[in-house]
C-alpha atoms as a PDB file:
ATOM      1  CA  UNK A   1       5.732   0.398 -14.282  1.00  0.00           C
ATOM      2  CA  UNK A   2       8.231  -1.132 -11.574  1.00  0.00           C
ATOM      3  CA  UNK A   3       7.326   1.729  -9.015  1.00  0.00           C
ATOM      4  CA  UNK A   4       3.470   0.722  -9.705  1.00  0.00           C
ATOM      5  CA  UNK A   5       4.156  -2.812  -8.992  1.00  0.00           C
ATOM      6  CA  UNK A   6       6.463  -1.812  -5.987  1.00  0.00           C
ATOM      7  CA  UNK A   7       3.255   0.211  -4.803  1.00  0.00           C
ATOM      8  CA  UNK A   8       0.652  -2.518  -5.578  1.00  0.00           C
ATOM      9  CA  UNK A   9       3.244  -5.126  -4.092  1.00  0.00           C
ATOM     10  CA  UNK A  10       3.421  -2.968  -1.035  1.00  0.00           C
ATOM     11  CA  UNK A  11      -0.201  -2.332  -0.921  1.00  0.00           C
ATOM     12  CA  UNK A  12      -1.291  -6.156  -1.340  1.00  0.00           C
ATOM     13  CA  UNK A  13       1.275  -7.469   1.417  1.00  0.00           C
ATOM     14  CA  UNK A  14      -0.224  -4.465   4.268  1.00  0.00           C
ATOM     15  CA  UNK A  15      -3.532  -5.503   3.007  1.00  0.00           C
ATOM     16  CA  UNK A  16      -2.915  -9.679   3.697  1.00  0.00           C
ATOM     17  CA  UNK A  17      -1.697  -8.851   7.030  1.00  0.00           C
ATOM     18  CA  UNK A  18      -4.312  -6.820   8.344  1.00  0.00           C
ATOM     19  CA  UNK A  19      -6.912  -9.523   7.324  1.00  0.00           C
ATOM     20  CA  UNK A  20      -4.985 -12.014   8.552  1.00  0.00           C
ATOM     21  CA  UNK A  21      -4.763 -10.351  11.758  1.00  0.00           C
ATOM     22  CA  UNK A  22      -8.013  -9.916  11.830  1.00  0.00           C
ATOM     23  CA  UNK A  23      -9.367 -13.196  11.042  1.00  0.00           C
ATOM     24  CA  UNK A  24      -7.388 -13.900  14.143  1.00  0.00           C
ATOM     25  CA  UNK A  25      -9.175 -11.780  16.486  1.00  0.00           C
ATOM     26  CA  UNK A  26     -12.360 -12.554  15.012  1.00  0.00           C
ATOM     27  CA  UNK A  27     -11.440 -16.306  15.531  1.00  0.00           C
ATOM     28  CA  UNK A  28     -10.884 -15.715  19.101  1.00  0.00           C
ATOM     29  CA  UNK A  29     -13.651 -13.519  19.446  1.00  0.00           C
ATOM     30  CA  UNK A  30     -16.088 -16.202  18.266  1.00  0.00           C
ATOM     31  CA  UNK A  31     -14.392 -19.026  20.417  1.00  0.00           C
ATOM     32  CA  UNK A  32     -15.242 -17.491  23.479  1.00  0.00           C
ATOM     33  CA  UNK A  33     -11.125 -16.521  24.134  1.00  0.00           C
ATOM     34  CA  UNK A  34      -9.830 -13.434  25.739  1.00  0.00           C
ATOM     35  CA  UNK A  35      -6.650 -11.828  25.034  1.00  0.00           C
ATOM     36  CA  UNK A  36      -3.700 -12.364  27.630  1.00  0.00           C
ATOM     37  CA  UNK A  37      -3.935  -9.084  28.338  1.00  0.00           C
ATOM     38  CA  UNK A  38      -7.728  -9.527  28.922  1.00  0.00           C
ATOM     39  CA  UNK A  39      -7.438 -12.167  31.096  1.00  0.00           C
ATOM     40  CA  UNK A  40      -5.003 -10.323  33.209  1.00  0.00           C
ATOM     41  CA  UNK A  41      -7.106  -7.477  33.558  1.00  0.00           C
ATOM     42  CA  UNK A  42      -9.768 -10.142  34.671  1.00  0.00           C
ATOM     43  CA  UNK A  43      -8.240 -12.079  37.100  1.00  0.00           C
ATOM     44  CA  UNK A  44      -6.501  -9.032  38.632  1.00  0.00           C
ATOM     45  CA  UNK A  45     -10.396  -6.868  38.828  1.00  0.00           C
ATOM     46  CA  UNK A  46     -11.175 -10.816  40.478  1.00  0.00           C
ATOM     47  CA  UNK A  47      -8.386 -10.935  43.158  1.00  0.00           C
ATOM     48  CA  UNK A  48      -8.739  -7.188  44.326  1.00  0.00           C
ATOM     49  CA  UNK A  49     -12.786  -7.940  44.363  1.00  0.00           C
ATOM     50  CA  UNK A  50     -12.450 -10.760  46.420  1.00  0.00           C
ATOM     51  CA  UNK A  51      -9.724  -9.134  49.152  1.00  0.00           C
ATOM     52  CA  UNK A  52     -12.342  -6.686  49.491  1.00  0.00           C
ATOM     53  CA  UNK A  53     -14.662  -9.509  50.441  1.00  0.00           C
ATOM     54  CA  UNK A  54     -12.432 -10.832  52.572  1.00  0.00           C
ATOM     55  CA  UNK A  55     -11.576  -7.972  54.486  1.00  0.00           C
ATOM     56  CA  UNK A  56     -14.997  -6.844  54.899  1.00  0.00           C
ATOM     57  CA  UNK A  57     -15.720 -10.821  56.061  1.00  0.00           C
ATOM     58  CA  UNK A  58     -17.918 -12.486  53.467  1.00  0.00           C
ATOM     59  CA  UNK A  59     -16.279 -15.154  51.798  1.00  0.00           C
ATOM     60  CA  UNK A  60     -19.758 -16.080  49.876  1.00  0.00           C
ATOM     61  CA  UNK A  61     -23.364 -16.255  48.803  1.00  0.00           C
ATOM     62  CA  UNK A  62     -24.676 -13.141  47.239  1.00  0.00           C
ATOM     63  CA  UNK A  63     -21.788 -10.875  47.098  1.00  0.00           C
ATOM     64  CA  UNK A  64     -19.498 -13.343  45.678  1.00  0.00           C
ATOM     65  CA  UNK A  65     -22.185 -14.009  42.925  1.00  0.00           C
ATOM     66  CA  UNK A  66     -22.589 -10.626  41.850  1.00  0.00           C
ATOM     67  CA  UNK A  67     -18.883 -10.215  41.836  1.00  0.00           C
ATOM     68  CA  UNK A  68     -18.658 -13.301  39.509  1.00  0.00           C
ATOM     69  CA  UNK A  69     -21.836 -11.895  37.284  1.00  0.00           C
ATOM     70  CA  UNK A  70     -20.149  -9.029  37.030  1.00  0.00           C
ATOM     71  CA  UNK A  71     -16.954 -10.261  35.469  1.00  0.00           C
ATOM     72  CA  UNK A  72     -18.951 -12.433  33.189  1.00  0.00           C
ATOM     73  CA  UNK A  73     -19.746  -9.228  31.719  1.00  0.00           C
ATOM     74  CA  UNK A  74     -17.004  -7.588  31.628  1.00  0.00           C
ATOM     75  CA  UNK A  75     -15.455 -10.634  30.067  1.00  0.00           C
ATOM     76  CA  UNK A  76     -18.334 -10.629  27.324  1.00  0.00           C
ATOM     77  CA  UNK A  77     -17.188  -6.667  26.910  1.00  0.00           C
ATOM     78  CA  UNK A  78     -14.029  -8.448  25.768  1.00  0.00           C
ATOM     79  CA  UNK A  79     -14.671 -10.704  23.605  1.00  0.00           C
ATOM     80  CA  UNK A  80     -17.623  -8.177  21.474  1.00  0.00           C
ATOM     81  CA  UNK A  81     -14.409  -5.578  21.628  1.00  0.00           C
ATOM     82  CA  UNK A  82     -11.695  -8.260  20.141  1.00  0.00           C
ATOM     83  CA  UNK A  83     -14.819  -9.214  17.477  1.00  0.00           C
ATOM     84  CA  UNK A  84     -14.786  -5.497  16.581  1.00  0.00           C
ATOM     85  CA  UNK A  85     -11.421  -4.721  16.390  1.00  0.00           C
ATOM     86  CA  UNK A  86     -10.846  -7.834  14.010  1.00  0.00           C
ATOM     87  CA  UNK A  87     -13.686  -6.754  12.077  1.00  0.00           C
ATOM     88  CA  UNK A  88     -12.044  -3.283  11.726  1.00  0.00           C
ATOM     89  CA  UNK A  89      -8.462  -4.761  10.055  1.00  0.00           C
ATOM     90  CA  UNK A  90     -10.685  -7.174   7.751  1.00  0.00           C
ATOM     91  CA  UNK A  91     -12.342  -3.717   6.554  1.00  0.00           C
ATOM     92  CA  UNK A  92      -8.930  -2.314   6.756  1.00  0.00           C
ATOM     93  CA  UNK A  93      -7.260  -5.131   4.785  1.00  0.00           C
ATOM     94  CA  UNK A  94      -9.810  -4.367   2.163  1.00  0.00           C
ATOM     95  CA  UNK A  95      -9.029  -0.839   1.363  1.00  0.00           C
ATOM     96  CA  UNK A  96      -5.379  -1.655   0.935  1.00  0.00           C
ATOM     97  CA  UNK A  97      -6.474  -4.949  -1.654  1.00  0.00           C
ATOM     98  CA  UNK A  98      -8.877  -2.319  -3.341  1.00  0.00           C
ATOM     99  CA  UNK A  99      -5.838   0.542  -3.819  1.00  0.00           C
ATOM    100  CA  UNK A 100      -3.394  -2.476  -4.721  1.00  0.00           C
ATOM    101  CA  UNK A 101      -6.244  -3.482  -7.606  1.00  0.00           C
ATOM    102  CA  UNK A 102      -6.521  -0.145  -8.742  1.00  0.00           C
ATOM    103  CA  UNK A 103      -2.857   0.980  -8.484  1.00  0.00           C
ATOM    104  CA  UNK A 104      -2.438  -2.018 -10.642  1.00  0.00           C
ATOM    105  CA  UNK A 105      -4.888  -0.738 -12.864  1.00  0.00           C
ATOM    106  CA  UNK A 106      -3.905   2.762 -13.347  1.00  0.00           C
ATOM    107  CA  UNK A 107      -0.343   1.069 -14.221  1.00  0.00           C
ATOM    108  CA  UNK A 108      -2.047  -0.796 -17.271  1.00  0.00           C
ATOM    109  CA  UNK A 109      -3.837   2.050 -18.223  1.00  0.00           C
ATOM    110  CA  UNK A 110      -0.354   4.027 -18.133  1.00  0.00           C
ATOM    111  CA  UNK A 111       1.623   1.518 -20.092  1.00  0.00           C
ATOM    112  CA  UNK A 112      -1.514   0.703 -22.686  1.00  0.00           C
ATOM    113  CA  UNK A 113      -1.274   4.305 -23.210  1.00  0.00           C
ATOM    114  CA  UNK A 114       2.653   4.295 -23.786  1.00  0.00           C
ATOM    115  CA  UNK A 115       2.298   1.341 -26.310  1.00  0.00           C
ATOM    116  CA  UNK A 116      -0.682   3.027 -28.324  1.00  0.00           C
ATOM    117  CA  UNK A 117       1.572   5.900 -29.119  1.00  0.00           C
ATOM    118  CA  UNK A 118       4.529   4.204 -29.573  1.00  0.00           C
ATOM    119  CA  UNK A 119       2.599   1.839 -32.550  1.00  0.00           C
ATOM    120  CA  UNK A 120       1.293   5.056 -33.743  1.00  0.00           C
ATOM    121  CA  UNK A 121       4.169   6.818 -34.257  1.00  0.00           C
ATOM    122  CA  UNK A 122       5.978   3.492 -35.448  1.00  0.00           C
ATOM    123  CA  UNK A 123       3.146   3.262 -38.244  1.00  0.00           C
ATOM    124  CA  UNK A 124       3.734   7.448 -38.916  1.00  0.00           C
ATOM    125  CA  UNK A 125       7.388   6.722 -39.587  1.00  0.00           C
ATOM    126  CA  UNK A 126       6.997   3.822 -41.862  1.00  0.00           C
ATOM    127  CA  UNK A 127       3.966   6.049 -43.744  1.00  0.00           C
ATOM    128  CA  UNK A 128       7.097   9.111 -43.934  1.00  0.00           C
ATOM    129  CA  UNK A 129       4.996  11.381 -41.701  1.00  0.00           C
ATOM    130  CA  UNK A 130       7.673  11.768 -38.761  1.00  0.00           C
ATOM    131  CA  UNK A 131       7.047  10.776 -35.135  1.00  0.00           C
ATOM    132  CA  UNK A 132       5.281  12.870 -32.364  1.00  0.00           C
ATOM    133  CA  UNK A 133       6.037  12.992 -29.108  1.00  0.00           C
ATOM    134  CA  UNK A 134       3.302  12.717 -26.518  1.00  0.00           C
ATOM    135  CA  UNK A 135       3.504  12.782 -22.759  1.00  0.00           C
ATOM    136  CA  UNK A 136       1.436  10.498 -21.225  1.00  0.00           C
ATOM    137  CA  UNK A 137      -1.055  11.702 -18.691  1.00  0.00           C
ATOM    138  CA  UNK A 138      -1.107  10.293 -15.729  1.00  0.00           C
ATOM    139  CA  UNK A 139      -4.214   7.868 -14.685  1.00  0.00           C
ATOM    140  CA  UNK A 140      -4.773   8.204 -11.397  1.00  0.00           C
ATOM    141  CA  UNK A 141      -7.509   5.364  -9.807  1.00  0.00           C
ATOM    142  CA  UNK A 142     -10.558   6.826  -9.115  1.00  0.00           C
ATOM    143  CA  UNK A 143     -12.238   6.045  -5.288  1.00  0.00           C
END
């Protein structure tokens, strides 16, 4: 029963952190914010765009438009991949709260089963019949 509620314990705290993690992302996501790492990647695509400009001479109009279009985009590519990836450790965090629940539940099952046969052969011992022994078979949580 203690390694089932080690397991379920176990099971329930990997579960809280990847939804909280993934609220997270999905909270950025949906306020428009990049990762730093995002950002970076940004402003560094930016500054090696606009040298190019530079050295080719054009320091605006069209060019310099597309170039900021362009990284609009790529910045929306961000922000739908951070949605999805926080999306991904909500679904993840609910697998491990679904095995916690039914970890939990096969341990019930387990230690209902031990007490029925204990009371059992408690009330064949007081009635003179003699105890049995049973084994207990294993529950095992169905998916």
């Amino acid at each position: 029963a203690r390694q089932a509620q080690g397991m379920r314990e176990e099971l329930g705290r990997l579960g809280q952190e990847a939804r909280t993690q993934g609220q997270q992302l999905v909270a950025q996501a949906r306020a428009g914010q990049v990762t730093a790492a995002q950002q970076q990647a940004l402003d560094l695509q930016r500054a090696a765009a606009m040298q190019n400009l530079s050295r080719r001479g054009i320091t605006g109009g069209t060019a310099v438009q597309q170039l900021e279009r362009s990284l609009q985009d790529q910045r929306g590519r961000f922000l739908e991949d951070t949605l999805n990836q926080g999306m991904r450790l909500l679904n993840i965090g609910d697998q491990y709260t679904e095995r916690a629940i039914r970890a939990q539940y096969a341990a019930d099952a387990q230690a209902q089963q031990l007490l029925g046969n204990f009371f059992q052969n408690y009330m064949r011992v007081l009635a003179g019949q003699g105890a049995t022994t049973t084994t207990p078979t294993p529950t095992t949580p169905r998916r």
